[in-house]
ModelCIF file with pLDDT and N, C-alpha, C, O atoms, coordinates in Angstrom:
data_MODEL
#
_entry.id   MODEL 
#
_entity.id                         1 
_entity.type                       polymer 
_entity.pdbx_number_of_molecules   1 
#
_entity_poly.entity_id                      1 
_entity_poly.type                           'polypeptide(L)' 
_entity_poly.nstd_linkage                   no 
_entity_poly.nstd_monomer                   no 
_entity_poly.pdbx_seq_one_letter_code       
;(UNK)(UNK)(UNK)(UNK)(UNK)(UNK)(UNK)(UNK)(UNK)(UNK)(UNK)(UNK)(UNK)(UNK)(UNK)(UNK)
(UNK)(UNK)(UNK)(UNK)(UNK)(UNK)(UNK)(UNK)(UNK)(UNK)(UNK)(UNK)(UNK)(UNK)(UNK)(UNK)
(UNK)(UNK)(UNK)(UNK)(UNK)(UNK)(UNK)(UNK)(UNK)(UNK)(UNK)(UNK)(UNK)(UNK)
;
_entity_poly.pdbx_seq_one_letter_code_can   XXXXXXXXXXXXXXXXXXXXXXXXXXXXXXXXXXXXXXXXXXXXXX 
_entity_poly.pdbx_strand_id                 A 
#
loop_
_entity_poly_seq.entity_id 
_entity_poly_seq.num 
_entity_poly_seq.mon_id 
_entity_poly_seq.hetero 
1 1  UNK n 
1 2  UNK n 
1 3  UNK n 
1 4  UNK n 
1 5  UNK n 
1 6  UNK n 
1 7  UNK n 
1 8  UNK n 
1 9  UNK n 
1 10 UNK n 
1 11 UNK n 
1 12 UNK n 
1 13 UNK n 
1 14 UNK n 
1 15 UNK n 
1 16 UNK n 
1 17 UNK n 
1 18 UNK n 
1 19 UNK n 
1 20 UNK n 
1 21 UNK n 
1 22 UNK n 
1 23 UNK n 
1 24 UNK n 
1 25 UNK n 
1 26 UNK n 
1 27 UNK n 
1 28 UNK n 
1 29 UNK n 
1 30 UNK n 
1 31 UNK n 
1 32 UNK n 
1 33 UNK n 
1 34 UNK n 
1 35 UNK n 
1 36 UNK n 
1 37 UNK n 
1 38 UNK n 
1 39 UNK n 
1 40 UNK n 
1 41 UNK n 
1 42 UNK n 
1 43 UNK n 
1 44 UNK n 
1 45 UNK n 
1 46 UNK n 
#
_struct_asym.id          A 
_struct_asym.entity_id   1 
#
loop_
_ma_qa_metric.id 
_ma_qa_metric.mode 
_ma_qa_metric.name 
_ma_qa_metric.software_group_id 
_ma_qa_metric.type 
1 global pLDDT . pLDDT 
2 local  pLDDT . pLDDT 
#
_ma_qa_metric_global.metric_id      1 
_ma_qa_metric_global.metric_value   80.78 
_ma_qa_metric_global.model_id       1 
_ma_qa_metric_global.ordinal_id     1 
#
loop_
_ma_qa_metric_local.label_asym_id 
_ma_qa_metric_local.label_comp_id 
_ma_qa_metric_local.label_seq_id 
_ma_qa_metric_local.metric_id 
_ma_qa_metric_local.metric_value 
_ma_qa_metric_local.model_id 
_ma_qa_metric_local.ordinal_id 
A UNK 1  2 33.00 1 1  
A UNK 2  2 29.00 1 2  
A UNK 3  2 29.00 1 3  
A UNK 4  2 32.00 1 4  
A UNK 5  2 32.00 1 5  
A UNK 6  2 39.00 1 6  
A UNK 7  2 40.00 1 7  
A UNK 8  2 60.00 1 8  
A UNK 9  2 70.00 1 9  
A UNK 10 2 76.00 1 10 
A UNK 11 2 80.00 1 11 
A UNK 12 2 80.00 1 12 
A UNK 13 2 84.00 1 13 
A UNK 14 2 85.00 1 14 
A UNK 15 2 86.00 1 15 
A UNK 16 2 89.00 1 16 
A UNK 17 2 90.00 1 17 
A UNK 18 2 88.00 1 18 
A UNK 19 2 90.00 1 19 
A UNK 20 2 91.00 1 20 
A UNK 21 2 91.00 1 21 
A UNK 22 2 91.00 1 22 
A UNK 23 2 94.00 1 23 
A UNK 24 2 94.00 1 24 
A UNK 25 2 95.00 1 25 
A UNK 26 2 95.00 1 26 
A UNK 27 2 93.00 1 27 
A UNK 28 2 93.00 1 28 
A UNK 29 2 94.00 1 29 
A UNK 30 2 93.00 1 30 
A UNK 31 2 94.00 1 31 
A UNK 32 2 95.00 1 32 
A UNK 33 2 94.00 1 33 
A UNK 34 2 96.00 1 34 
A UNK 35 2 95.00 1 35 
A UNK 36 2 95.00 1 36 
A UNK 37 2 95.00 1 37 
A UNK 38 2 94.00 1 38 
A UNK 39 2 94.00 1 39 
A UNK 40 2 93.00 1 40 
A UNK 41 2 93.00 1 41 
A UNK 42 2 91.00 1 42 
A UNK 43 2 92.00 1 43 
A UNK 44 2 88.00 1 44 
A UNK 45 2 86.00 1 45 
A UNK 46 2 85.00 1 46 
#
loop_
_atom_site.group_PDB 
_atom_site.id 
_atom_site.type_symbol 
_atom_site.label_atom_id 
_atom_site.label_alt_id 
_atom_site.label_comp_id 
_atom_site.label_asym_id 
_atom_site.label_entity_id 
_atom_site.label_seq_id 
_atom_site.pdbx_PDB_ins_code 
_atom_site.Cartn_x 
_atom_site.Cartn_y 
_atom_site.Cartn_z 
_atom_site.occupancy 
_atom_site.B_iso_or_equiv 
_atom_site.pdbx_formal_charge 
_atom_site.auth_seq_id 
_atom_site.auth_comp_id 
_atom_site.auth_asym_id 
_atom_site.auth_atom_id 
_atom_site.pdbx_PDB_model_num 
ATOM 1   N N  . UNK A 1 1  ? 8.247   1.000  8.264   1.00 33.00 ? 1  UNK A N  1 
ATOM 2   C CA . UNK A 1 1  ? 7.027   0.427  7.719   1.00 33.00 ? 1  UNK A CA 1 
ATOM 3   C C  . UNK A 1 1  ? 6.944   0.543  6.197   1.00 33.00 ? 1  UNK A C  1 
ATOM 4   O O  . UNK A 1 1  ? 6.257   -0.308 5.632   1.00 33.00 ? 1  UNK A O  1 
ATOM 5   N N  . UNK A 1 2  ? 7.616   1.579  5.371   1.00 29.00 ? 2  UNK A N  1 
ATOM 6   C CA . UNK A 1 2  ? 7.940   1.651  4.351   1.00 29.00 ? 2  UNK A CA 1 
ATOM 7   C C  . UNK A 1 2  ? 8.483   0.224  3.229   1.00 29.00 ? 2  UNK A C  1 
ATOM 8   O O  . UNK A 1 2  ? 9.461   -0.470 3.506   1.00 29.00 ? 2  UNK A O  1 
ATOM 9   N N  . UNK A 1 3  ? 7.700   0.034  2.094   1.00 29.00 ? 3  UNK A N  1 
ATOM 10  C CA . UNK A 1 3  ? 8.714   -1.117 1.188   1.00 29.00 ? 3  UNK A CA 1 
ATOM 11  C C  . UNK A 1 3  ? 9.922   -0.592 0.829   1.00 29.00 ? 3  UNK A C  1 
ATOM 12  O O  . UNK A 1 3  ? 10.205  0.601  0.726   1.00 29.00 ? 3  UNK A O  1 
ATOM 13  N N  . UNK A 1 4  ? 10.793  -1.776 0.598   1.00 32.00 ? 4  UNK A N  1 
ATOM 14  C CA . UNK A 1 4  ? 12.128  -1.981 -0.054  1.00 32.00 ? 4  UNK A CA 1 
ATOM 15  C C  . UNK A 1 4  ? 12.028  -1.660 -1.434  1.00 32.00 ? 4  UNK A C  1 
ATOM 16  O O  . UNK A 1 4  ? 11.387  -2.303 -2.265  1.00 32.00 ? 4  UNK A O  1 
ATOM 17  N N  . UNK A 1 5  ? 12.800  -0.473 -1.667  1.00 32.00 ? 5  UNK A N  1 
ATOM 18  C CA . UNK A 1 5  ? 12.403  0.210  -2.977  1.00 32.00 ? 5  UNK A CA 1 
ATOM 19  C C  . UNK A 1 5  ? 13.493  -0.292 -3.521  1.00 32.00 ? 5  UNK A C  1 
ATOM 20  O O  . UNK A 1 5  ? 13.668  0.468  -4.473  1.00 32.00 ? 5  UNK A O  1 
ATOM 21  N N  . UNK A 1 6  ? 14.407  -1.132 -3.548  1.00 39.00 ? 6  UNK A N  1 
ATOM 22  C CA . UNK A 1 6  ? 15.143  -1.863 -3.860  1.00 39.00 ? 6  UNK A CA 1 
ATOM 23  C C  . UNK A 1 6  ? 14.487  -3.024 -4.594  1.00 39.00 ? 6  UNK A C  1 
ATOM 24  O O  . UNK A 1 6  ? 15.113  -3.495 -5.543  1.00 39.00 ? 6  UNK A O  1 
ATOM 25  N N  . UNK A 1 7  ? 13.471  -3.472 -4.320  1.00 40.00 ? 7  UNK A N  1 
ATOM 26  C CA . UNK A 1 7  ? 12.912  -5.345 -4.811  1.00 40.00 ? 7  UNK A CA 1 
ATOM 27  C C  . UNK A 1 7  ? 12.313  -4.570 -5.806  1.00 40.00 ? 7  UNK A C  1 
ATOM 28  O O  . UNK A 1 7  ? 11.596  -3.581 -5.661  1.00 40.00 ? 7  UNK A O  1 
ATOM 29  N N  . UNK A 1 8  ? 12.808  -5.312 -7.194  1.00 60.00 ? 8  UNK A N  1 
ATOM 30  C CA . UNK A 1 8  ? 11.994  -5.562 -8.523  1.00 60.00 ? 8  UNK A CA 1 
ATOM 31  C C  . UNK A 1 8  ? 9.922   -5.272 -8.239  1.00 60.00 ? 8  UNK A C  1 
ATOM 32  O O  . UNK A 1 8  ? 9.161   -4.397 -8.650  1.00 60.00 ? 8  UNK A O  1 
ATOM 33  N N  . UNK A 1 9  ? 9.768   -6.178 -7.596  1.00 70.00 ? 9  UNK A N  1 
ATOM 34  C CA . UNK A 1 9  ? 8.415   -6.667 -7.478  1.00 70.00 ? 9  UNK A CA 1 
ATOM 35  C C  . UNK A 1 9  ? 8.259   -5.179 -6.349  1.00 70.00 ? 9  UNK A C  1 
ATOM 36  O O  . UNK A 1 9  ? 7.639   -4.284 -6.923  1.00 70.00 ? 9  UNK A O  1 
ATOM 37  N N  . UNK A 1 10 ? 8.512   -4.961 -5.524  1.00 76.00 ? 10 UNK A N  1 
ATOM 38  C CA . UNK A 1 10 ? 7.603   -3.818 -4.987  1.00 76.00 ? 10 UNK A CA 1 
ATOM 39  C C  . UNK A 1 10 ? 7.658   -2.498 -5.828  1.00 76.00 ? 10 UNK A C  1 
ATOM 40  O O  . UNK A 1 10 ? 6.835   -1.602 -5.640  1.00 76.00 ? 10 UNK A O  1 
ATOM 41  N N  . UNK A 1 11 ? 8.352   -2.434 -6.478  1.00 80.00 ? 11 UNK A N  1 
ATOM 42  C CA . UNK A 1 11 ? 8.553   -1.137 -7.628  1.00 80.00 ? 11 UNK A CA 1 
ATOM 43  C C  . UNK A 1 11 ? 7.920   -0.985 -8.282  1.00 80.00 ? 11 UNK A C  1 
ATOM 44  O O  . UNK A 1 11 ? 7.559   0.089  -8.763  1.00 80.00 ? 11 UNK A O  1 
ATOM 45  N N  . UNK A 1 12 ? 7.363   -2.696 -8.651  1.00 80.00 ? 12 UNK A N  1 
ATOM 46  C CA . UNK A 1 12 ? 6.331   -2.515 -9.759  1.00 80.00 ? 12 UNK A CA 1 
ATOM 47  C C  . UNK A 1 12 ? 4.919   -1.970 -9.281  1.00 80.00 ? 12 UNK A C  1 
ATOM 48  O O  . UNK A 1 12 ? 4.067   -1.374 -9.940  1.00 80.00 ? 12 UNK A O  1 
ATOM 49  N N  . UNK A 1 13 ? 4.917   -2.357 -7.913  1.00 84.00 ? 13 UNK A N  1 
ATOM 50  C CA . UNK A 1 13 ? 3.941   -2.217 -6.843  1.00 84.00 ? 13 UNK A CA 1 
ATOM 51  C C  . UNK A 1 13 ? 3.430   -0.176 -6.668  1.00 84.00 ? 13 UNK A C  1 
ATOM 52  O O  . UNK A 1 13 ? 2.344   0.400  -6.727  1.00 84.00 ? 13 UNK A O  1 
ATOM 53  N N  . UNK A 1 14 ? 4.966   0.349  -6.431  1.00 85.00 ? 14 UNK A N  1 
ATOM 54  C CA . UNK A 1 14 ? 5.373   1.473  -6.326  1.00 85.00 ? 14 UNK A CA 1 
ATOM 55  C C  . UNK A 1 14 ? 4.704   2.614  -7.392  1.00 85.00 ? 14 UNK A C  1 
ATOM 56  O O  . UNK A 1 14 ? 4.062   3.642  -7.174  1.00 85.00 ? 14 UNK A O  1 
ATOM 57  N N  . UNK A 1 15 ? 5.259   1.796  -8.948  1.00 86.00 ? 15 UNK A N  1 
ATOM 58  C CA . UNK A 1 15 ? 4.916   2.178  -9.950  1.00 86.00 ? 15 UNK A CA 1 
ATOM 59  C C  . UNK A 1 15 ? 3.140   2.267  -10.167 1.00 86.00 ? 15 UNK A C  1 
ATOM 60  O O  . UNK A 1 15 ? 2.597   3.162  -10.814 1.00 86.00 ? 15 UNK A O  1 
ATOM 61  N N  . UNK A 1 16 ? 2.402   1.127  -9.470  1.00 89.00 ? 16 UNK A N  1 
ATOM 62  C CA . UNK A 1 16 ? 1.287   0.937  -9.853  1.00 89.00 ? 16 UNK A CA 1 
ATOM 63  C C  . UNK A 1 16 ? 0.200   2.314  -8.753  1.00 89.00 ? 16 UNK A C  1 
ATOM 64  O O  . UNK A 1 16 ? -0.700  3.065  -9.128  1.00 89.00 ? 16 UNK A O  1 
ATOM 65  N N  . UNK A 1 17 ? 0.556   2.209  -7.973  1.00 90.00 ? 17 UNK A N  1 
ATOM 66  C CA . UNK A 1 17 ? -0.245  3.332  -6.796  1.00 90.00 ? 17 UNK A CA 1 
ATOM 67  C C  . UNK A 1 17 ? 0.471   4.596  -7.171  1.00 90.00 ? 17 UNK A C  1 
ATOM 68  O O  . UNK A 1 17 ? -0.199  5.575  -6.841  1.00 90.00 ? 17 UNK A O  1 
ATOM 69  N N  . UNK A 1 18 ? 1.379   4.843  -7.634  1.00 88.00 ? 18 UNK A N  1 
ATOM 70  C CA . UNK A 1 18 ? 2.088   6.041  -7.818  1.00 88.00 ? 18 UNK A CA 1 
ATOM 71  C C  . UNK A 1 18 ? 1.409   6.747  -8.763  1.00 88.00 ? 18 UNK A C  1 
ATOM 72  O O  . UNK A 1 18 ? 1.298   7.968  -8.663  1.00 88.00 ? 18 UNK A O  1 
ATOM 73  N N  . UNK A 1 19 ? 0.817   5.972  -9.907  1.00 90.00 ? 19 UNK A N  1 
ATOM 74  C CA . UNK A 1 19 ? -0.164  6.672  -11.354 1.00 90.00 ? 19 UNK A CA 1 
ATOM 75  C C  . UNK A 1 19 ? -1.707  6.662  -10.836 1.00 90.00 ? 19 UNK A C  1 
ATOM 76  O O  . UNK A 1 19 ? -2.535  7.232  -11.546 1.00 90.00 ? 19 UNK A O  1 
ATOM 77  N N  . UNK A 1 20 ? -2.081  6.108  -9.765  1.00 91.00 ? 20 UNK A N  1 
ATOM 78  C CA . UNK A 1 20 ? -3.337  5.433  -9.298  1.00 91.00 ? 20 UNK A CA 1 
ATOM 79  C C  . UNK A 1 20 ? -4.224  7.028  -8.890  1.00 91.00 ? 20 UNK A C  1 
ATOM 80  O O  . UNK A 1 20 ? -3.648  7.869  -8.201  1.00 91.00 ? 20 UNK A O  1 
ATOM 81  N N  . UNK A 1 21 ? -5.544  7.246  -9.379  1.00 91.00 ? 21 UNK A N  1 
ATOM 82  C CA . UNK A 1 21 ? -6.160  8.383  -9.209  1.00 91.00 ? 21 UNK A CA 1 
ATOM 83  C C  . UNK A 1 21 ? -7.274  8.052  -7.722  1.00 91.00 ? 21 UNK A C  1 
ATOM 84  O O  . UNK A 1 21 ? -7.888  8.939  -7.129  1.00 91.00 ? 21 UNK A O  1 
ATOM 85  N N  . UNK A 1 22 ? -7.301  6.826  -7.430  1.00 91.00 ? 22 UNK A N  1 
ATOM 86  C CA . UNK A 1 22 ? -8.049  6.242  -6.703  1.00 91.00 ? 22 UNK A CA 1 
ATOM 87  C C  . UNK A 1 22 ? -7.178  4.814  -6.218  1.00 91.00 ? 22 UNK A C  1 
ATOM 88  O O  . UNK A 1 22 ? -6.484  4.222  -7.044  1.00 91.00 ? 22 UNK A O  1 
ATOM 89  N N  . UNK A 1 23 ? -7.296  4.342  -4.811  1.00 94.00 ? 23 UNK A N  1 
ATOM 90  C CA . UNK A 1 23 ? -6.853  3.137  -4.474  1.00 94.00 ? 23 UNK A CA 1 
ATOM 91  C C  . UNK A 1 23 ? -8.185  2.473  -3.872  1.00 94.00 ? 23 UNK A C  1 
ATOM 92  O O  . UNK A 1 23 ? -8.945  2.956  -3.033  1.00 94.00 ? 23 UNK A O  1 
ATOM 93  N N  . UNK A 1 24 ? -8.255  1.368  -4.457  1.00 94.00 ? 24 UNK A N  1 
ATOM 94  C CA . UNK A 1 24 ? -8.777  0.180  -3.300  1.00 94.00 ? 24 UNK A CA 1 
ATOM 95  C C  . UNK A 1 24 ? -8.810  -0.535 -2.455  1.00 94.00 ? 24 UNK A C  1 
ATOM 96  O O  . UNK A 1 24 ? -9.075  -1.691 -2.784  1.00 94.00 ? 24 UNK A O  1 
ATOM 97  N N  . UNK A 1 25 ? -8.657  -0.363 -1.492  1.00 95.00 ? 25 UNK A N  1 
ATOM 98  C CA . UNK A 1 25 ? -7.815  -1.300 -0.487  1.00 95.00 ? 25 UNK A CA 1 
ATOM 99  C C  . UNK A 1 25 ? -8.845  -2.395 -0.192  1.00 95.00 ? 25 UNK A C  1 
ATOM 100 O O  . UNK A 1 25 ? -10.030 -2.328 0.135   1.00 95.00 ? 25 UNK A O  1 
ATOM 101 N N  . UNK A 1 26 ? -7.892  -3.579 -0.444  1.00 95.00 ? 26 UNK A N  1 
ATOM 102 C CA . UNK A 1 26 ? -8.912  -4.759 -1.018  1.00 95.00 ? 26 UNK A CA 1 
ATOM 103 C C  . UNK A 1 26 ? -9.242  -5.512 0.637   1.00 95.00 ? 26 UNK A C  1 
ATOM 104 O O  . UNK A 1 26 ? -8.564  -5.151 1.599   1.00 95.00 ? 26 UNK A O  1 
ATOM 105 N N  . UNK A 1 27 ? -10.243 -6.471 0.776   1.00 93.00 ? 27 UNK A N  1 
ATOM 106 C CA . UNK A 1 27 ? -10.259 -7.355 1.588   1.00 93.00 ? 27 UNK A CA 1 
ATOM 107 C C  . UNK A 1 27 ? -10.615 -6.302 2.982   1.00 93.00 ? 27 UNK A C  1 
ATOM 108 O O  . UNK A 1 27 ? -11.002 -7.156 3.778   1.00 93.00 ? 27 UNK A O  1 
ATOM 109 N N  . UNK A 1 28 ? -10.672 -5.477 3.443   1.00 93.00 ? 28 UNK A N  1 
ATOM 110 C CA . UNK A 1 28 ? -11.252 -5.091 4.389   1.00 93.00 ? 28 UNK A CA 1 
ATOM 111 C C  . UNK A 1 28 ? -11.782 -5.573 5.948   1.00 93.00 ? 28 UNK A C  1 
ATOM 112 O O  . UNK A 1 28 ? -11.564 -5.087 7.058   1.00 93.00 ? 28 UNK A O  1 
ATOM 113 N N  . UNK A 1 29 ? -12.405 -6.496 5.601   1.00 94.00 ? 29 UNK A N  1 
ATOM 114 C CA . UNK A 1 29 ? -13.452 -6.745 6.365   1.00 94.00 ? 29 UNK A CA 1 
ATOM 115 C C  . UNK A 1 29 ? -12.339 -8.322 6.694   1.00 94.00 ? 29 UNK A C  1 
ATOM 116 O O  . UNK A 1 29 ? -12.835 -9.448 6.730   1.00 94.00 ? 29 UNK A O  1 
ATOM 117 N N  . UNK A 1 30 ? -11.014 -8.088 6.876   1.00 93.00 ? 30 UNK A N  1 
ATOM 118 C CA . UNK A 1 30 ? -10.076 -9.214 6.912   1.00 93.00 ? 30 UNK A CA 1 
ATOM 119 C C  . UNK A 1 30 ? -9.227  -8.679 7.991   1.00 93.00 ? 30 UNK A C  1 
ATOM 120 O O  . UNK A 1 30 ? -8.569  -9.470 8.666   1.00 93.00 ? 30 UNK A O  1 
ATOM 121 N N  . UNK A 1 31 ? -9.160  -6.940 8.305   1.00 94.00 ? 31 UNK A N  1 
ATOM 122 C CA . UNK A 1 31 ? -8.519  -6.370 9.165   1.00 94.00 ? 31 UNK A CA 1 
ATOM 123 C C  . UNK A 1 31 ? -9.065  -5.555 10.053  1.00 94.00 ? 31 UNK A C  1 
ATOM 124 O O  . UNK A 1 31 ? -10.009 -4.855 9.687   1.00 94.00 ? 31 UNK A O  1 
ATOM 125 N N  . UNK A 1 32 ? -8.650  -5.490 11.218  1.00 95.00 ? 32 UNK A N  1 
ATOM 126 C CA . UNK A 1 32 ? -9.078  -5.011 12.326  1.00 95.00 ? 32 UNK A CA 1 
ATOM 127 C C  . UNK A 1 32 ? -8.246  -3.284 12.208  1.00 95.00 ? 32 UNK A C  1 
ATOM 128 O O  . UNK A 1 32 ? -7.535  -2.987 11.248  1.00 95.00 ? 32 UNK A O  1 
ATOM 129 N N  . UNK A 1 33 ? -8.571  -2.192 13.542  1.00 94.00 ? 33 UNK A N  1 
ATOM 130 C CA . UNK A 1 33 ? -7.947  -1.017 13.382  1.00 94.00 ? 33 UNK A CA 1 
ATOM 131 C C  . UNK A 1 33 ? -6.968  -0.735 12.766  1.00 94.00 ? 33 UNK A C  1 
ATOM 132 O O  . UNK A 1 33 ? -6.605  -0.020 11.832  1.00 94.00 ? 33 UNK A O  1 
ATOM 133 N N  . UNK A 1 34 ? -6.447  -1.722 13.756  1.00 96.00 ? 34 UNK A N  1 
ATOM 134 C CA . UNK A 1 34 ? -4.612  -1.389 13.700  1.00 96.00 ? 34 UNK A CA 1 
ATOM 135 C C  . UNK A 1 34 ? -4.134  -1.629 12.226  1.00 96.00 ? 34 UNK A C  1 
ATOM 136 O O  . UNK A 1 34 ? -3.284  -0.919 11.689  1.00 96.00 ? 34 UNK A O  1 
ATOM 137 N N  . UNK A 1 35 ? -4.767  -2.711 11.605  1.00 95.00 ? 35 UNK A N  1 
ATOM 138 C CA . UNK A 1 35 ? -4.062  -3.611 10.439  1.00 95.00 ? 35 UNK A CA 1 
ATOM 139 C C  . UNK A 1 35 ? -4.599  -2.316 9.483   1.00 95.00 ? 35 UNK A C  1 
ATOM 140 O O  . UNK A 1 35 ? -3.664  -2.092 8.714   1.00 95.00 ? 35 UNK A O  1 
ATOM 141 N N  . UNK A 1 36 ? -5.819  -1.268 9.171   1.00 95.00 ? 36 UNK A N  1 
ATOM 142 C CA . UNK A 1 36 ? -6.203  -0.533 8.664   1.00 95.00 ? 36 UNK A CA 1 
ATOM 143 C C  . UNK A 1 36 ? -5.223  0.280  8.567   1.00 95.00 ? 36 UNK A C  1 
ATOM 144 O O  . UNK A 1 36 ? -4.624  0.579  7.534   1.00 95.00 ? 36 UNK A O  1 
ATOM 145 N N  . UNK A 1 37 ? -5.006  0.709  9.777   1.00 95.00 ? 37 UNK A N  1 
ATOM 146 C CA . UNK A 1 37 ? -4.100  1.935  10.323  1.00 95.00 ? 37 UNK A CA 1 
ATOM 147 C C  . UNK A 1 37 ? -2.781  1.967  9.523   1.00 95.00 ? 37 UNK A C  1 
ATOM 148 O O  . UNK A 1 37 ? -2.126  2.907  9.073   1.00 95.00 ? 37 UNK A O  1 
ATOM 149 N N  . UNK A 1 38 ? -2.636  0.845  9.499   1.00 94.00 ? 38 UNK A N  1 
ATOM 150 C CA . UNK A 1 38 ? -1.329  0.511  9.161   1.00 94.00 ? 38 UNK A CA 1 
ATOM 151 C C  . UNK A 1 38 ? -0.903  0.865  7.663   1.00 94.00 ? 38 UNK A C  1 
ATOM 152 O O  . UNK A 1 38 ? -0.021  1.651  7.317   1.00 94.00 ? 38 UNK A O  1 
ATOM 153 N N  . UNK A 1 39 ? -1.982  -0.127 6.630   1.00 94.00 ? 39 UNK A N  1 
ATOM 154 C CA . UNK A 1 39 ? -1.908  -0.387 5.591   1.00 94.00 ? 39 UNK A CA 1 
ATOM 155 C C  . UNK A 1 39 ? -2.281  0.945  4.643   1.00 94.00 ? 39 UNK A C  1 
ATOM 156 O O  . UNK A 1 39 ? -2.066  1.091  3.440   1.00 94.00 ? 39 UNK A O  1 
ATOM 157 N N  . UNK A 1 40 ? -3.085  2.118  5.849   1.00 93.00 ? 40 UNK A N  1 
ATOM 158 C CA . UNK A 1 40 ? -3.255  3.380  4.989   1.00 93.00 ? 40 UNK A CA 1 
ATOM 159 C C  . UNK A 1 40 ? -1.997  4.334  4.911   1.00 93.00 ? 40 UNK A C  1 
ATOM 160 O O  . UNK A 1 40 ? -1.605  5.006  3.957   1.00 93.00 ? 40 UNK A O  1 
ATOM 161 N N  . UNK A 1 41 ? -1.483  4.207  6.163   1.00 93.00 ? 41 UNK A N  1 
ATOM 162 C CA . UNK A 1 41 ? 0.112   4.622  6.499   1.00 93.00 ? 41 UNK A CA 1 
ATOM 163 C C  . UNK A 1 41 ? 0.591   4.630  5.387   1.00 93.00 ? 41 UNK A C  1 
ATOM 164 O O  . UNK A 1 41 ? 0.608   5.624  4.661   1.00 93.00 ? 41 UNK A O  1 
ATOM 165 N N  . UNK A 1 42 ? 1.154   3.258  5.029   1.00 91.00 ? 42 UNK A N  1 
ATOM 166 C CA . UNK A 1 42 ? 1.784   2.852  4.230   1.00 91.00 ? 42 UNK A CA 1 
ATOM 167 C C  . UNK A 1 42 ? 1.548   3.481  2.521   1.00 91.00 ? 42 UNK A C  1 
ATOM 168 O O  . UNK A 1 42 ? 2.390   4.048  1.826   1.00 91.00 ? 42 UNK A O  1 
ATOM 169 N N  . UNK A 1 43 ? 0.284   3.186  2.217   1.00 92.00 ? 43 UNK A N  1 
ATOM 170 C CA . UNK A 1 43 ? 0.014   3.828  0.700   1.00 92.00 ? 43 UNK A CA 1 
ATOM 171 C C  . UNK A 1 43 ? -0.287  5.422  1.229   1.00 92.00 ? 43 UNK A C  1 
ATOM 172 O O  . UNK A 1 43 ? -0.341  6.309  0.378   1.00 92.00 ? 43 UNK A O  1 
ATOM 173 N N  . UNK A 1 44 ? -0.413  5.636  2.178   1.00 88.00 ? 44 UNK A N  1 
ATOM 174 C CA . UNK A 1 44 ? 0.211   7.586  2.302   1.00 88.00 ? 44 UNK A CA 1 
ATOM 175 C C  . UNK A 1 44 ? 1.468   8.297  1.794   1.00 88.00 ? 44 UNK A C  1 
ATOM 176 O O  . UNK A 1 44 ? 1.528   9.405  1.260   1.00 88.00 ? 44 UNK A O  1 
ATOM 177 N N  . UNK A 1 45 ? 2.642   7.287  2.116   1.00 86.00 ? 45 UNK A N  1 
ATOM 178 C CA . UNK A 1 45 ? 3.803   7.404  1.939   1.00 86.00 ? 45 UNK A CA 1 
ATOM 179 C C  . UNK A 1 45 ? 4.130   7.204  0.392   1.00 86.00 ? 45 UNK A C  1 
ATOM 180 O O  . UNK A 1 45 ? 5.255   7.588  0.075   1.00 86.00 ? 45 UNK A O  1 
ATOM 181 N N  . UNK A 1 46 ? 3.272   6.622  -0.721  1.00 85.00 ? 46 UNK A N  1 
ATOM 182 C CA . UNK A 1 46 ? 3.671   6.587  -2.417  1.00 85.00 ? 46 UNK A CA 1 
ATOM 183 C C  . UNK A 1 46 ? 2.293   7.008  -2.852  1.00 85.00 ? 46 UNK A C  1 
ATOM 184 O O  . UNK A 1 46 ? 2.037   7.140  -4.049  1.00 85.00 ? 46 UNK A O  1 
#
């Protein structure tokens, strides 16, 4: 479930949540549990 820390563009991605003192996780009310579940997973891991 992890990005390709390989691609230019997710690094920059990488780079940007990595300095981040706070995240927003945008659009919300666009995802159901699972898609939540998922997408917090994910910025847990950087």
């Amino acid at each position: 479930d992890s990005l390709d820390h390989d691609d230019p563009v997710e690094e920059v991605f990488e780079d940007q949540v990595a300095c981040a003192d706070l995240i927003i996780l945008s659009k919300s009310d666009l995802m159901d549990g699972t898609a939540s579940a998922k997408a917090n997973a994910i910025l847990g891991d950087h």
